[in-house]
C-alpha atoms as a PDB file:
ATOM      1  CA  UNK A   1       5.897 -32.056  28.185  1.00  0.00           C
ATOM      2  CA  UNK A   2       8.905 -33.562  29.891  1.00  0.00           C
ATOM      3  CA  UNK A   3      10.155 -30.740  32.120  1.00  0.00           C
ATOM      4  CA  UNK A   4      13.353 -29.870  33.829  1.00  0.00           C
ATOM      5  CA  UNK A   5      12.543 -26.556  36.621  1.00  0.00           C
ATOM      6  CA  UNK A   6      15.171 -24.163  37.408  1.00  0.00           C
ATOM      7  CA  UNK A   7      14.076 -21.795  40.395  1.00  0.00           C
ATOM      8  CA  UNK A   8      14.840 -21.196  44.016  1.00  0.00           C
ATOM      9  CA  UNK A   9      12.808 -18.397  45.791  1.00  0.00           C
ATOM     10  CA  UNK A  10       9.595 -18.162  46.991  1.00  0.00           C
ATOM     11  CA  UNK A  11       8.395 -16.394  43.606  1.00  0.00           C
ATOM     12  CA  UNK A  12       9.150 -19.419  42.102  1.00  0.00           C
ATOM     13  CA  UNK A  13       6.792 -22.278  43.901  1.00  0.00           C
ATOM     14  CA  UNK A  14       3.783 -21.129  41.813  1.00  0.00           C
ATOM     15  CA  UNK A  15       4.920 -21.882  39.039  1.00  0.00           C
ATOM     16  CA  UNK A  16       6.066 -24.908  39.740  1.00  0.00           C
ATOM     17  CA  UNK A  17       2.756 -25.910  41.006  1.00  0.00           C
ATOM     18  CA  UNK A  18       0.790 -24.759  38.036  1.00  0.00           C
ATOM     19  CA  UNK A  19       3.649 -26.877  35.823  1.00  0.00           C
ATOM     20  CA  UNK A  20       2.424 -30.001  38.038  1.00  0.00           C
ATOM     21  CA  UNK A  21      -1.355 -29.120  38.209  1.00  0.00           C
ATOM     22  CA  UNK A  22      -1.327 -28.763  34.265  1.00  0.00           C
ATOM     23  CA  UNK A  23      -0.193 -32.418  34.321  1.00  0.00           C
ATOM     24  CA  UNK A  24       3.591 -31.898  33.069  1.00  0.00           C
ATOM     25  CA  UNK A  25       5.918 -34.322  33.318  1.00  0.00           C
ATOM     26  CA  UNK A  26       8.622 -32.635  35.962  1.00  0.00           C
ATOM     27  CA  UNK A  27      12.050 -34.511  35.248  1.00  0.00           C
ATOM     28  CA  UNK A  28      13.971 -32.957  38.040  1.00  0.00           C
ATOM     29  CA  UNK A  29      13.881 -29.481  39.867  1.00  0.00           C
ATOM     30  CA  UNK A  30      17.361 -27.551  39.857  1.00  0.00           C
ATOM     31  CA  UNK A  31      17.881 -24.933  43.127  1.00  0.00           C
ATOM     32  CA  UNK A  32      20.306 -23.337  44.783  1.00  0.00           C
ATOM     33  CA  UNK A  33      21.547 -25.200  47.736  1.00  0.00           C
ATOM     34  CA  UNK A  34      20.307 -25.135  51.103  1.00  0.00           C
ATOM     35  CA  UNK A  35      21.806 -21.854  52.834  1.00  0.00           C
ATOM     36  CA  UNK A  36      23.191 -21.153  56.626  1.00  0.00           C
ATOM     37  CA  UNK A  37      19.572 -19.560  58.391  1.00  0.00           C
ATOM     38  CA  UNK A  38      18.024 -18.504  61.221  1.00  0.00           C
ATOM     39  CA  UNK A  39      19.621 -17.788  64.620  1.00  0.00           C
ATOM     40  CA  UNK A  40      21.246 -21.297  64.737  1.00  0.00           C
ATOM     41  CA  UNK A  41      22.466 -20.420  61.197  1.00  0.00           C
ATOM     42  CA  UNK A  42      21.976 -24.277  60.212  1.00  0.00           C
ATOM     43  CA  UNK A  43      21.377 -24.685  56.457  1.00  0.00           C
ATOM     44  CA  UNK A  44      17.735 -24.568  55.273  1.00  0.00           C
ATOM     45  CA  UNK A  45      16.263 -25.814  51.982  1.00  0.00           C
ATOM     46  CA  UNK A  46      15.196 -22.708  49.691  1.00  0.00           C
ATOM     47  CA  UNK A  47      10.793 -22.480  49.148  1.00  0.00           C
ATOM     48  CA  UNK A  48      11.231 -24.306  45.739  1.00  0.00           C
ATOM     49  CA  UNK A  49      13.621 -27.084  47.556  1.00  0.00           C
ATOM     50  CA  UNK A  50      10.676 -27.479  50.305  1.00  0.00           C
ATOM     51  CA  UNK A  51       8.090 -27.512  47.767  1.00  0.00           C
ATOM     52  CA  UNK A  52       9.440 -30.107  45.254  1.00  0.00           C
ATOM     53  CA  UNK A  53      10.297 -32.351  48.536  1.00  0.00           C
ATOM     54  CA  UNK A  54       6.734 -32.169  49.010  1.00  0.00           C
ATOM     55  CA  UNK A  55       5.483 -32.883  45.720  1.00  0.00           C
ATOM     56  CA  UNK A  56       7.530 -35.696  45.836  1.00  0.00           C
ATOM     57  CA  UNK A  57      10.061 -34.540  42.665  1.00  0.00           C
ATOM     58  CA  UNK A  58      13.586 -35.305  42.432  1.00  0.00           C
ATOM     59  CA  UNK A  59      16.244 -32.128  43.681  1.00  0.00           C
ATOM     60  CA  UNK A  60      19.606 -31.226  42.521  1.00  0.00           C
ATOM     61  CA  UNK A  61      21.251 -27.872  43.404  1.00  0.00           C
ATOM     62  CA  UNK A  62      24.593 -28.517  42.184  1.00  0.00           C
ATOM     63  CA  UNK A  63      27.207 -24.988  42.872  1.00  0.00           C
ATOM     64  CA  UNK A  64      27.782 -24.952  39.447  1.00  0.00           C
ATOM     65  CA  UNK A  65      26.773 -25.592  35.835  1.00  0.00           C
ATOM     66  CA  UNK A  66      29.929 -25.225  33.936  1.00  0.00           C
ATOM     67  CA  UNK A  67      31.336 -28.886  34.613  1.00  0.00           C
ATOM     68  CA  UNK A  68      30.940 -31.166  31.867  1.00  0.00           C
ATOM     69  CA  UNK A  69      29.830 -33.412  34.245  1.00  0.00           C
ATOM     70  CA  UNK A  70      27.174 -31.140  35.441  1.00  0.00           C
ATOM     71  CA  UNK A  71      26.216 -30.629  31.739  1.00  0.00           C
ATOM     72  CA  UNK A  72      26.128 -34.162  31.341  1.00  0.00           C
ATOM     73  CA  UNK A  73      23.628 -34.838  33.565  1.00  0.00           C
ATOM     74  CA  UNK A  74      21.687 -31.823  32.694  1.00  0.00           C
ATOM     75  CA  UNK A  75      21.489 -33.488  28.943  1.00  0.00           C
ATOM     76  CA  UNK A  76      20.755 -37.026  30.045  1.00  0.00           C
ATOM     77  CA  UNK A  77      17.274 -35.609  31.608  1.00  0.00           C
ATOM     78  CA  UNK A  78      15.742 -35.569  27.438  1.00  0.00           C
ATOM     79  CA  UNK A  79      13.887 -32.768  28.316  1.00  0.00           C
ATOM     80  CA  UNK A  80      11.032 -31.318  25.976  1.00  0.00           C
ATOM     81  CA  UNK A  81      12.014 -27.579  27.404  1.00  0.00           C
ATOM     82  CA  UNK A  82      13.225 -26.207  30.724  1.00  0.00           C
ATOM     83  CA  UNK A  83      11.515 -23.664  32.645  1.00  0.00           C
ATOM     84  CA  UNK A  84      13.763 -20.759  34.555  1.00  0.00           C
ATOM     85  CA  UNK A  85      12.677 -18.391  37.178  1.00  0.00           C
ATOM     86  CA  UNK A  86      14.756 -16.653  39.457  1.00  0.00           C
ATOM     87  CA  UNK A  87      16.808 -19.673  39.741  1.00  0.00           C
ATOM     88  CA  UNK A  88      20.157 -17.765  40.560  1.00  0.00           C
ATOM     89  CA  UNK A  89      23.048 -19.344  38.300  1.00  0.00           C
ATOM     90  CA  UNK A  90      24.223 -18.328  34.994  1.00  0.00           C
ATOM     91  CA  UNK A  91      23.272 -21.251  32.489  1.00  0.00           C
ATOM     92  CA  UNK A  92      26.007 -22.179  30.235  1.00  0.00           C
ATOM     93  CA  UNK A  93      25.330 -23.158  26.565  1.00  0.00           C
ATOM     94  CA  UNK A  94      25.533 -26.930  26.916  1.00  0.00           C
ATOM     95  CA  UNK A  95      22.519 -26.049  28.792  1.00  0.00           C
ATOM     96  CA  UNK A  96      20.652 -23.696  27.024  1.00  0.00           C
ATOM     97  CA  UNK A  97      20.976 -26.192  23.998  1.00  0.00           C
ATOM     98  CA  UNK A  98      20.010 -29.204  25.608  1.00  0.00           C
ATOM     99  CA  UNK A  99      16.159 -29.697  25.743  1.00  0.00           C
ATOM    100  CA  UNK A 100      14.609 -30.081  22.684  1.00  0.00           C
ATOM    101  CA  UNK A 101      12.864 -26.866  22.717  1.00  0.00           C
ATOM    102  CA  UNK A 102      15.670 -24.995  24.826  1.00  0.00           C
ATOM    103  CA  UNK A 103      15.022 -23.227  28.128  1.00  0.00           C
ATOM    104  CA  UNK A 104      12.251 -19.919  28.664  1.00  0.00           C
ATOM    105  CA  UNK A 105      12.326 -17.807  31.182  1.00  0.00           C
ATOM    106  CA  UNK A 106       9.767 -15.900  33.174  1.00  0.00           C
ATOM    107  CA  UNK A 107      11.230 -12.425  33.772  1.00  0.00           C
ATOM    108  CA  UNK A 108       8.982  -9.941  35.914  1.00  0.00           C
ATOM    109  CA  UNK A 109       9.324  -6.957  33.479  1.00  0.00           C
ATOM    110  CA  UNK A 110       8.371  -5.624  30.160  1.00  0.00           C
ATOM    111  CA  UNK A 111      11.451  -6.403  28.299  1.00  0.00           C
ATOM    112  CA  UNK A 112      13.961  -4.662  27.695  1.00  0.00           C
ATOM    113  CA  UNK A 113      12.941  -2.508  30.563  1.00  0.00           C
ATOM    114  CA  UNK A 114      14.113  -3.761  33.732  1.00  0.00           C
ATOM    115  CA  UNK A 115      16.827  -6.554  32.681  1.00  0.00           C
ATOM    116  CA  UNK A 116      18.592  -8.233  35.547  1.00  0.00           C
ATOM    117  CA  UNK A 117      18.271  -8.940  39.404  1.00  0.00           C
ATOM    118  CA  UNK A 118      15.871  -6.937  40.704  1.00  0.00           C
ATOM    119  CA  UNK A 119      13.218  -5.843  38.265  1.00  0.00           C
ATOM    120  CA  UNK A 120       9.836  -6.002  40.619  1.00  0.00           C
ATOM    121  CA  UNK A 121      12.149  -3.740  42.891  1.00  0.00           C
ATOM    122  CA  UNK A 122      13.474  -1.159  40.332  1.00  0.00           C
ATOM    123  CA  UNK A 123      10.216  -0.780  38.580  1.00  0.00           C
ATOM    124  CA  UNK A 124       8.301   0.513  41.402  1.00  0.00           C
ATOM    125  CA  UNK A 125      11.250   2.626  42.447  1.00  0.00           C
ATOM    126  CA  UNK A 126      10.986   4.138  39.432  1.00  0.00           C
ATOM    127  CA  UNK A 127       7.797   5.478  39.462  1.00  0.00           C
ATOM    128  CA  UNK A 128       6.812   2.930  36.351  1.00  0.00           C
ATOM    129  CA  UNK A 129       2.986   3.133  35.662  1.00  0.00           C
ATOM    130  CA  UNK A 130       3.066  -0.504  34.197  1.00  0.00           C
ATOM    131  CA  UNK A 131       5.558  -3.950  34.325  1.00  0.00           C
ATOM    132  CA  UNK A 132       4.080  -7.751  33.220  1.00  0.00           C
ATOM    133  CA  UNK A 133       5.457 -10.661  32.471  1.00  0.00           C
ATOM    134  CA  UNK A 134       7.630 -11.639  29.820  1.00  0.00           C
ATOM    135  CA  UNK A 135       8.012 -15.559  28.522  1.00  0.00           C
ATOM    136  CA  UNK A 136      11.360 -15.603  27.288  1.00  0.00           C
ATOM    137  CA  UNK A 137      13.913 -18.008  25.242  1.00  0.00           C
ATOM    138  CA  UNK A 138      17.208 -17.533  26.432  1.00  0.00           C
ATOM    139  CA  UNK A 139      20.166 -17.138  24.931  1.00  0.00           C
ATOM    140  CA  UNK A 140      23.785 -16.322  26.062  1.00  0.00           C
ATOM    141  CA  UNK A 141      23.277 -12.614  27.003  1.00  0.00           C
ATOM    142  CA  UNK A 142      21.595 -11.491  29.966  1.00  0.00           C
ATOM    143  CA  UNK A 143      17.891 -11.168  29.307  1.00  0.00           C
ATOM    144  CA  UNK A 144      18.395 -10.682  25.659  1.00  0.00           C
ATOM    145  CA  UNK A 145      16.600 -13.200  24.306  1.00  0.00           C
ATOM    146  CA  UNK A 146      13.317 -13.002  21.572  1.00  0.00           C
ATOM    147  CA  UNK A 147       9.756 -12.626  23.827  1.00  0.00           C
ATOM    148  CA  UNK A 148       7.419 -15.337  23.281  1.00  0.00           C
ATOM    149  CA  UNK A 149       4.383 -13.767  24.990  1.00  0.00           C
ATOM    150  CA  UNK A 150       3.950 -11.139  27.470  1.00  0.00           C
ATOM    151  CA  UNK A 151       1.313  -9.406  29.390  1.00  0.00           C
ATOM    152  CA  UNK A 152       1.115  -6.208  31.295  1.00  0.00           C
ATOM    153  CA  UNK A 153      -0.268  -4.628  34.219  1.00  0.00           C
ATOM    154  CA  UNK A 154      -0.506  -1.545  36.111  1.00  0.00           C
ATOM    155  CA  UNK A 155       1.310  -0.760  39.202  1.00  0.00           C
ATOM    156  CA  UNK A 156      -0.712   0.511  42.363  1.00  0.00           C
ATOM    157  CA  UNK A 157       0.336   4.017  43.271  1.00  0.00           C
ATOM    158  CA  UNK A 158       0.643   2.257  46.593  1.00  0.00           C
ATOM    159  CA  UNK A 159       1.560  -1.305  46.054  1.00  0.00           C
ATOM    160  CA  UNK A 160       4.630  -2.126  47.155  1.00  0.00           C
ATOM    161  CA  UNK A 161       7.791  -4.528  46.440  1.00  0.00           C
ATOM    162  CA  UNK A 162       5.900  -7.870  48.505  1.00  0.00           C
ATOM    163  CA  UNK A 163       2.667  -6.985  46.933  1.00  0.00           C
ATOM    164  CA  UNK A 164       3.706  -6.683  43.358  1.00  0.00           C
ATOM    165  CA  UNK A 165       6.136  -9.979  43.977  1.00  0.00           C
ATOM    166  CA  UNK A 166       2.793 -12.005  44.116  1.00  0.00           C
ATOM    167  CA  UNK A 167       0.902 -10.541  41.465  1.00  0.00           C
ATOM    168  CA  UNK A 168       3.466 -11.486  39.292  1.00  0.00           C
ATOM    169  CA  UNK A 169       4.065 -14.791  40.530  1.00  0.00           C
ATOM    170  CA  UNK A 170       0.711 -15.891  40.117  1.00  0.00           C
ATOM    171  CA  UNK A 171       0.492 -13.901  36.942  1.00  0.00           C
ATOM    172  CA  UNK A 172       4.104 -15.981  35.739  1.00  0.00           C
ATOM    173  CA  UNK A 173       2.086 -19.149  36.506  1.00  0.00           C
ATOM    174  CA  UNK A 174      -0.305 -18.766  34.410  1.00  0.00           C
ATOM    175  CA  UNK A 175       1.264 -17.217  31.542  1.00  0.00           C
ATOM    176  CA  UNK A 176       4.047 -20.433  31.100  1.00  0.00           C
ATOM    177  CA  UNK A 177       1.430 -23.104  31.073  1.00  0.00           C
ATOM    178  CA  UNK A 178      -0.504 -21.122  28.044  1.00  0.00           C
ATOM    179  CA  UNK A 179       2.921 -20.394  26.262  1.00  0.00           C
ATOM    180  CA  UNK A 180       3.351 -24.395  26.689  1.00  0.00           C
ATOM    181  CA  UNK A 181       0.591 -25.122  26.124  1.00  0.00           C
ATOM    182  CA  UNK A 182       0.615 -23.020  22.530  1.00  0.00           C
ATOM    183  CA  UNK A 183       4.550 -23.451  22.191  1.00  0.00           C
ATOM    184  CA  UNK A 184       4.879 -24.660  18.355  1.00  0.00           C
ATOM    185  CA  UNK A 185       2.496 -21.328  17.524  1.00  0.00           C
ATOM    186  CA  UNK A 186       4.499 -18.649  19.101  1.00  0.00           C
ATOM    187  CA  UNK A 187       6.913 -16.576  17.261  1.00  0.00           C
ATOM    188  CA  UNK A 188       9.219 -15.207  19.395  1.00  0.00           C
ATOM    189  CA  UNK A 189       9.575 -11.575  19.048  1.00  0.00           C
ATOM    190  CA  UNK A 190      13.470 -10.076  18.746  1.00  0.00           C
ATOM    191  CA  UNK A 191      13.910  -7.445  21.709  1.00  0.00           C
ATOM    192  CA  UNK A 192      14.259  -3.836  20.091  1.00  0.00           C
ATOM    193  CA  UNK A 193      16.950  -1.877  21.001  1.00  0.00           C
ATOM    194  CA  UNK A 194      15.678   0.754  22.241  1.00  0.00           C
ATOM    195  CA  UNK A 195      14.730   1.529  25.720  1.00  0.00           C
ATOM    196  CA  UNK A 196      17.150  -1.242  27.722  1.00  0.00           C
ATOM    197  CA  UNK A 197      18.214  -0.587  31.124  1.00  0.00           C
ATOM    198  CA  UNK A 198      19.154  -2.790  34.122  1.00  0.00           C
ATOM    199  CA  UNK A 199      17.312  -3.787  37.277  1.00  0.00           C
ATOM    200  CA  UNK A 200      20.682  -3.982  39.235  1.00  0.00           C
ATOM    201  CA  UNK A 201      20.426  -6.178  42.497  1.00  0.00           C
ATOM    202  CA  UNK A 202      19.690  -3.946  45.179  1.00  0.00           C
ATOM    203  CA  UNK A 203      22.218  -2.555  47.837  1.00  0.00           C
ATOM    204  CA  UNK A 204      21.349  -2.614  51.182  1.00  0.00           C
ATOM    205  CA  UNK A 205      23.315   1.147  50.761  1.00  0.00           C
ATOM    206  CA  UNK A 206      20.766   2.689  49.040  1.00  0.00           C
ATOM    207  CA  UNK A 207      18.281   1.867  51.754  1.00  0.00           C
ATOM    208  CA  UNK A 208      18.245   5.131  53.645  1.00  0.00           C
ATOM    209  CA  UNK A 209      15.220   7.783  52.886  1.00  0.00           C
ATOM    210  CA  UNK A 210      17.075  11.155  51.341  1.00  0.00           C
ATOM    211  CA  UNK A 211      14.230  13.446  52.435  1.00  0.00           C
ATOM    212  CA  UNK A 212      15.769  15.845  49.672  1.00  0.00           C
ATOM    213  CA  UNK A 213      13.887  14.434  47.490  1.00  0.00           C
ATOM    214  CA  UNK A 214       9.636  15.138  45.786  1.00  0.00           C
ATOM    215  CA  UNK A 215       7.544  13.742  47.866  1.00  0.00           C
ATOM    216  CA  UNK A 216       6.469  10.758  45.006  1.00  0.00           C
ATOM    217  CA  UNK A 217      10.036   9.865  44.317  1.00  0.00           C
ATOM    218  CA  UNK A 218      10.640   9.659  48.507  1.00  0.00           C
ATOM    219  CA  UNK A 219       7.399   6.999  48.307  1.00  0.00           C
ATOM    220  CA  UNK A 220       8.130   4.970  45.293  1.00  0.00           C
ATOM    221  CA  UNK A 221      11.509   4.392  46.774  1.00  0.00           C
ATOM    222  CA  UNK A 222       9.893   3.499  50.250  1.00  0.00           C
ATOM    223  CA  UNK A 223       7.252   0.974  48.490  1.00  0.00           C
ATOM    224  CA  UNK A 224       9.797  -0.260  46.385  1.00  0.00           C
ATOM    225  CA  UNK A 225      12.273  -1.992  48.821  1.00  0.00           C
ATOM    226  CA  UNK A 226       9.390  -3.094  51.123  1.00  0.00           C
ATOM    227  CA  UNK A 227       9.037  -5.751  52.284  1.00  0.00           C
ATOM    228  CA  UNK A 228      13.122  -6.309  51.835  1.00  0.00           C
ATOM    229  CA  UNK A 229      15.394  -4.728  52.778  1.00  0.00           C
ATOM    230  CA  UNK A 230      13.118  -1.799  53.944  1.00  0.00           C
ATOM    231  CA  UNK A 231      13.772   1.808  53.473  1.00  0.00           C
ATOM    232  CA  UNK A 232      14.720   3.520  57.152  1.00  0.00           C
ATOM    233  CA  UNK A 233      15.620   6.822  58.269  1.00  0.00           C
ATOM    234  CA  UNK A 234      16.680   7.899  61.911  1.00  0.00           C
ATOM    235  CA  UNK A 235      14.510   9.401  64.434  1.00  0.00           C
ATOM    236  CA  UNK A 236      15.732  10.507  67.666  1.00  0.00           C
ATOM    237  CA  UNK A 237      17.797   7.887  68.754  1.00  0.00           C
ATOM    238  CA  UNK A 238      16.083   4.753  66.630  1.00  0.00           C
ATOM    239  CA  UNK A 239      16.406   3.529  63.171  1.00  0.00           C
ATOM    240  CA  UNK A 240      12.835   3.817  62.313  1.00  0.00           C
ATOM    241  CA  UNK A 241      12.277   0.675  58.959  1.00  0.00           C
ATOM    242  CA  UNK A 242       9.530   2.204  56.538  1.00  0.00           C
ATOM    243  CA  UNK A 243       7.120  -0.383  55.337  1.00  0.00           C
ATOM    244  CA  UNK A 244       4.253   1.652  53.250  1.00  0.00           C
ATOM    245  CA  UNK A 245       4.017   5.072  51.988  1.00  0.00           C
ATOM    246  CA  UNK A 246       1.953   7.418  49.697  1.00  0.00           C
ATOM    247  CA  UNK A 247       1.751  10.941  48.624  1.00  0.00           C
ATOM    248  CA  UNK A 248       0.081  13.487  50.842  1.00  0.00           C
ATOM    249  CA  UNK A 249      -0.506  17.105  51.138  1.00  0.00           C
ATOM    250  CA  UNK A 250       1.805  19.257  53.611  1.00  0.00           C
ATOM    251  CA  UNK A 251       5.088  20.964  53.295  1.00  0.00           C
ATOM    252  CA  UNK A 252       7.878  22.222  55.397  1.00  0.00           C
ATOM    253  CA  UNK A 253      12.174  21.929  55.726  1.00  0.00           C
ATOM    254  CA  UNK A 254      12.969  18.427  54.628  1.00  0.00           C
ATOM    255  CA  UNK A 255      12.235  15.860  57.028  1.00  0.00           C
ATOM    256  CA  UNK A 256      10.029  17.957  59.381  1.00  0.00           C
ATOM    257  CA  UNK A 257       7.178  16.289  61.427  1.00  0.00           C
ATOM    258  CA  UNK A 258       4.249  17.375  59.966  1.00  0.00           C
ATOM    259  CA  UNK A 259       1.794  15.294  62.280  1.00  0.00           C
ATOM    260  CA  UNK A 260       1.528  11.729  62.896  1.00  0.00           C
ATOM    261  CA  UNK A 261       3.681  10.158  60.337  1.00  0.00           C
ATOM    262  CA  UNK A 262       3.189  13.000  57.724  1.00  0.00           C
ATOM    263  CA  UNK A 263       6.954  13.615  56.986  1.00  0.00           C
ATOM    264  CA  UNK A 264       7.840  16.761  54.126  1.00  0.00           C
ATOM    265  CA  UNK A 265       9.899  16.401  51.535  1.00  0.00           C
ATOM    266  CA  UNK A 266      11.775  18.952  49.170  1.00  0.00           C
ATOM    267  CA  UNK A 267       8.527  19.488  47.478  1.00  0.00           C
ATOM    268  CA  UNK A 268       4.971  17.969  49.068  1.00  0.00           C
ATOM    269  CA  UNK A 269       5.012  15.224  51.907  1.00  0.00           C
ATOM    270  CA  UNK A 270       4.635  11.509  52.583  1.00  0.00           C
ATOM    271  CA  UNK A 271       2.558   9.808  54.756  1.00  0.00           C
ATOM    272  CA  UNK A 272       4.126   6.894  56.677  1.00  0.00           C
ATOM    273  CA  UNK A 273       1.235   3.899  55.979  1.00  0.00           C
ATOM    274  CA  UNK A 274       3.287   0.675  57.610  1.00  0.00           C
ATOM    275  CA  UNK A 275       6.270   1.313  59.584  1.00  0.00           C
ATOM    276  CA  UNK A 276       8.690  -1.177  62.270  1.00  0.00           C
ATOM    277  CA  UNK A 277      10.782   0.165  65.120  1.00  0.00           C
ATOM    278  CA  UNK A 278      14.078  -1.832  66.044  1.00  0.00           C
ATOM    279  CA  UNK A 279      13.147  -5.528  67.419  1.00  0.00           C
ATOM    280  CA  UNK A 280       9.372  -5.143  66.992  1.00  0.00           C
ATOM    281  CA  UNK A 281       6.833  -6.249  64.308  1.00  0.00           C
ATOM    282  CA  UNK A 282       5.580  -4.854  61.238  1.00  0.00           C
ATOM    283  CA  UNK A 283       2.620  -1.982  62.495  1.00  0.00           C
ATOM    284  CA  UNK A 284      -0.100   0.375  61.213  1.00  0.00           C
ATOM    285  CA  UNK A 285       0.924   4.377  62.107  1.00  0.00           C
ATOM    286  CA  UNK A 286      -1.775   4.688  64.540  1.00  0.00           C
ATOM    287  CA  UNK A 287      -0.523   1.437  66.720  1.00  0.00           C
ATOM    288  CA  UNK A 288       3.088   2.431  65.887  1.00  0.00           C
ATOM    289  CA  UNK A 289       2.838   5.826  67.234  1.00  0.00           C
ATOM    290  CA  UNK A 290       1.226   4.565  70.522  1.00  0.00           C
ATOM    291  CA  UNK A 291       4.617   3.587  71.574  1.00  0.00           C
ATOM    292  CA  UNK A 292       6.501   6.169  70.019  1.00  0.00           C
ATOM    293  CA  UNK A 293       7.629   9.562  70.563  1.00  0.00           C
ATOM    294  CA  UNK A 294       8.248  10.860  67.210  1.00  0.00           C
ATOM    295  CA  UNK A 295      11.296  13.970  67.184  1.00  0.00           C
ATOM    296  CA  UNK A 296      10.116  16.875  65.065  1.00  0.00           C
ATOM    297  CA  UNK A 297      12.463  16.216  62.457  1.00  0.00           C
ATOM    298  CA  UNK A 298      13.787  12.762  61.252  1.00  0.00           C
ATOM    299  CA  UNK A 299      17.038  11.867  59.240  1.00  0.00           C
END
């Protein structure tokens, strides 16, 4: 098929590679544009920008798709079907309407749970036992539109955020090329009603371990904004980031040291897996804790 690819983050590049291993025709990859990064703040190329440079596609990352000139040149591609993943702008519906079989969408959750921004993020935080993959075609609303295939899997009672993120990558990969592949057979499925909510983008706010909170709720919400932007609470003196967690035994006043990294909650305790102090690396406890002097309670 004669492809247009919509994406911009590092989730994305897989499945623009399997799109170009499974011998599609790749018109032209749409990203955001190159941001202001690094300490010199000089703009870099997003991961799907660097990899379709590579591959040796042609790049636009226009600002905006609501120009008619924008839309023009969105329509003069012909394409067969347009493939969107995380690819950041709203798509007007000059756009959606324009490739001959319209544009699908790889959405990391099991629709309609988890519409929106953040739904690798939110499901985890929740405590969700499952998520997948949905294929979907989209329409005007936001993640509305009828599921073409889907497949789920079960989250790891310790897998976090970055770990999940890949799963699903690779799992988004493969599950567009069979939908293409298989594309006139597929009936797309109308999402029910019932059971919609909203992966909201995540606030750096919300961040900050509440202690006053079960033990398994305190660890989902650690797991689920690791790698980015990491859960942290205080102790002493230093804003301690919080990496990997999982449910242990112990109990005590909120916060208390327990031993090692073994931190109580209102009910039960956590133990603190992968942790990073201020200006250092990513670390196991046991190296961590070589260099630290832990208070006996932390905030």
């Amino acid at each position: 098929m004669r492809i247009v690819f919509m994406g911009t983050p590092e989730f994305s590049v897989p499945v623009l590679d399997a799109l170009v291993d499974a011998g599609h025709d790749i018109a032209c990859v749409y990203c955001q544009p190159p941001r202001p990064a690094g300490r010199g703040k000089k703009d870099r190329p997003s991961p799907v920008h660097a990899r379709a440079e590579v591959l040796g596609l042609p790049i636009r990352h226009p600002v905006s798709l609501k120009g008619a000139e924008a839309q023009a040149d969105f329509a003069a591609l012909q394409a067969d079907v347009a493939v969107v993943v995380a690819y950041g702008l709203i798509l007007p519906r000059p756009v959606l309407d324009a490739p001959r079989h319209g544009c699908l969408n790889i959405h990391a959750s099991l629709l309609p749970r988890w519409r929106g921004a953040a739904p690798i993020h939110r499901a985890i935080m929740a405590g969700d036992a499952e998520t997948g993959i949905c294929i979907m075609r989209m329409e005007a609303g936001l993640d509305t539109g009828p599921v073409l295939m889907r497949e789920a899997t079960p989250i790891g009672a310790e897998e976090t955020t970055g770990d999940l993120h890949d799963r699903l990558s690779a799992m988004g990969a493969r599950l567009i090329v069979q939908a293409l592949a298989h594309l006139p057979d597929l009936t797309p499925q109308p999402q029910p009603e019932a059971g919609v909510t909203y992966a909201a983008k995540i606030d750096k706010a919300e961040a900050r371990v509440d202690w006053n909170r079960p033990a398994d709720q305190v660890a989902h919400h650690i797991n689920g904004l690791s790698p980015f932007p990491g859960a942290w609470c205080v102790a002493g003196d230093e804003r301690l980031k919080l990496l990997r967690a999982r449910v242990t035994e112990g109990n005590g006043p909120s916060g208390q040291v327990l031993g090692g990294l073994v931190i109580a909650c209102e009910t039960g305790a956590v133990e603190i897996v992968q942790a990073q102090r201020e200006g250092k690396r990513a670390m196991e406890t046991d190296e961590l804790l070589r260099g630290l002097t832990l208070p006996a309670r932390v905030t």
